[in-house]
Protein backbone atom coordinates (compact mmCIF):
# COMPACT_ATOMS: atom_id res chain seq x y z
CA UNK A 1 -121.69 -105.23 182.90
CA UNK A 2 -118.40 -106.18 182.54
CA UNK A 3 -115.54 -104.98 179.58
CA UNK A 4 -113.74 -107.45 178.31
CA UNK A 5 -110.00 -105.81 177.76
CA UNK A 6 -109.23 -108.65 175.41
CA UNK A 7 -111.63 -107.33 172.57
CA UNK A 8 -110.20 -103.37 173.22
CA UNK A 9 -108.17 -102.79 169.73
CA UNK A 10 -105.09 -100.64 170.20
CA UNK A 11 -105.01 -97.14 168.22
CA UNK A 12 -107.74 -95.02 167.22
CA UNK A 13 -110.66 -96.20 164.68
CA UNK A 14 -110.92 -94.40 161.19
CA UNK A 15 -114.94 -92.94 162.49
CA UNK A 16 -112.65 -91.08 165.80
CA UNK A 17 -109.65 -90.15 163.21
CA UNK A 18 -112.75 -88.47 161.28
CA UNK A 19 -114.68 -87.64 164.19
CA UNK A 20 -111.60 -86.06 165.66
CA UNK A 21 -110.47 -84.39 162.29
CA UNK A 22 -113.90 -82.71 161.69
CA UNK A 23 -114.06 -81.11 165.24
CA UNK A 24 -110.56 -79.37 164.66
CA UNK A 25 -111.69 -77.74 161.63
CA UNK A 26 -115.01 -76.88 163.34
CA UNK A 27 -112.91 -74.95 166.32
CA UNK A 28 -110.42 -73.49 163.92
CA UNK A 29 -113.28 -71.79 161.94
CA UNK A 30 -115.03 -70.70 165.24
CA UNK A 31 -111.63 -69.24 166.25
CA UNK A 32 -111.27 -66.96 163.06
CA UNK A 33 -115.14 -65.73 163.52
CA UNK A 34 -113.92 -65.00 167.15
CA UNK A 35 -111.09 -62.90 165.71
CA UNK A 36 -112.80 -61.42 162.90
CA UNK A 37 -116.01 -60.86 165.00
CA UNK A 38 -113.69 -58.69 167.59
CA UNK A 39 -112.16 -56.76 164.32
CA UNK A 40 -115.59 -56.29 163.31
CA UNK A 41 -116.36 -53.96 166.21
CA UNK A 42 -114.43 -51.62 164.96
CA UNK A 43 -114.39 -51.52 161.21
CA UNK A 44 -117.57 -52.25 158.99
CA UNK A 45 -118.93 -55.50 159.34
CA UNK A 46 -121.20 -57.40 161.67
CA UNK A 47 -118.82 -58.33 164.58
CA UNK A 48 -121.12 -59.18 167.05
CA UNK A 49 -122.64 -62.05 164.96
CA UNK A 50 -119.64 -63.09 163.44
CA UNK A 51 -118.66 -63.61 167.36
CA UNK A 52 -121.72 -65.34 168.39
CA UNK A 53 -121.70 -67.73 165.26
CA UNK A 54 -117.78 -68.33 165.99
CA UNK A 55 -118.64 -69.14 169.90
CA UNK A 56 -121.47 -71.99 168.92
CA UNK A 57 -118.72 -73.79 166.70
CA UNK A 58 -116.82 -73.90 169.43
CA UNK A 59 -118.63 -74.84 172.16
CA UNK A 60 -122.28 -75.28 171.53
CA UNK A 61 -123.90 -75.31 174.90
CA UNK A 62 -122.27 -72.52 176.46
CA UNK A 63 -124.06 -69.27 177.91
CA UNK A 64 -124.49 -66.77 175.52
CA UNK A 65 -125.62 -69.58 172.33
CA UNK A 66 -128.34 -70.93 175.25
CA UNK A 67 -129.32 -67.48 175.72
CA UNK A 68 -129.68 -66.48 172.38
CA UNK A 69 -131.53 -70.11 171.31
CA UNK A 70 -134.09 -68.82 173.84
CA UNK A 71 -134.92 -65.89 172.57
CA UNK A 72 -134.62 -66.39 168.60
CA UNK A 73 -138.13 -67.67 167.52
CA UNK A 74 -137.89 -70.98 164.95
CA UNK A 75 -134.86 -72.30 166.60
CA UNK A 76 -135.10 -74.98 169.23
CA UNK A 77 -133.30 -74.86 172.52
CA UNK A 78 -131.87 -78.37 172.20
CA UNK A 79 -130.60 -80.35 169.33
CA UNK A 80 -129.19 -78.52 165.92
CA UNK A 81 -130.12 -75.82 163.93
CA UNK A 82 -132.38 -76.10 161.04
CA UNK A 83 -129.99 -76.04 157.89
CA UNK A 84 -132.37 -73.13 156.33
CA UNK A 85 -131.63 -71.05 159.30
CA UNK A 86 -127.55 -71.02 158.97
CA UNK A 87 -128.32 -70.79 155.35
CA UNK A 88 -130.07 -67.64 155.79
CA UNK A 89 -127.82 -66.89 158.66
CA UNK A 90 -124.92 -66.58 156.46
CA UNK A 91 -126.15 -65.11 153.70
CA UNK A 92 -126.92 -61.99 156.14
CA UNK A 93 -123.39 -62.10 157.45
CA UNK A 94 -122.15 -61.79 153.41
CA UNK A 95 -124.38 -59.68 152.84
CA UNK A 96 -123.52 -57.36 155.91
CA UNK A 97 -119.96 -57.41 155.66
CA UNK A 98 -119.95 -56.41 152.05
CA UNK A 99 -122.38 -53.82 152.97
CA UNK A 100 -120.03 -52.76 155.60
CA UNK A 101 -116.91 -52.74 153.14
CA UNK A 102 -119.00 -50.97 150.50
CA UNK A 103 -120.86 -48.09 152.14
CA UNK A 104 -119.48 -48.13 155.80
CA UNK A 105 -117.50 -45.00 155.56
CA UNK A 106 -120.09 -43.13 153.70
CA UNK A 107 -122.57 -44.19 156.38
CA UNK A 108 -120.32 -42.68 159.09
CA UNK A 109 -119.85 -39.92 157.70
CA UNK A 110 -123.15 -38.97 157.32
CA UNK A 111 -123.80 -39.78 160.33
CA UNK A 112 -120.96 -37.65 161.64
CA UNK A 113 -122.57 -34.62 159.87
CA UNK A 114 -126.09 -35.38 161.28
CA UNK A 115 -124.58 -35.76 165.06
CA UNK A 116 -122.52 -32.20 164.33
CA UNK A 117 -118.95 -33.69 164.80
CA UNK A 118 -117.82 -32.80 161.69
């Protein structure tokens, strides 16, 4: 198989522009998750799956997604995600975080009272 440089068109194509375009925004959101995951750990609000969600937007094969695709019954190993999974997915992350916002500090503090440190 030979290419034939003749036929090559100079520039990028409008599908790569979009191509290109779509997997910026896809790593800027998994970014933020990262960031608001690692916030998460320490106020109220589910970091750690705010961190895993942000890490498969970035980089869907690595480690810890292949890991956690193994274990997570419904979901394959390979190939996406059924759409009624991160539907459901992030529903529970809304519905964590403004669970976290609402009654995280009463939660603590009860807890706090039950362990004796306050």
């Amino acid at each position: 198989m030979t290419i034939e440089y003749d036929d090559l068109q100079p520039g990028i194509s409008e599908d790569e522009r979009a191509t290109g375009t779509k997997r910026l925004i896809q790593i800027g959101a998994g970014v933020l998750l990262i960031v608001a995951g690692v916030a998460m750990l320490v106020v109220p609000g589910p970091g750690l799956v705010a961190i895993m969600v942000g890490l498969n937007l970035i980089k869907p094969d690595n480690a810890i997604v292949r890991w956690m695709r193994r274990r997570i019954p419904g979901i394959p190993e390979e190939g996406t995600v059924p759409r009624r999974y991160l539907v459901v997915g992030g529903v529970m992350l809304l519905a964590g975080t403004a669970a976290g916002v609402l009654w995280g500090g009463i939660v603590t503090d009860w807890l706090l009272q039950v362990v004796g440190l306050r």
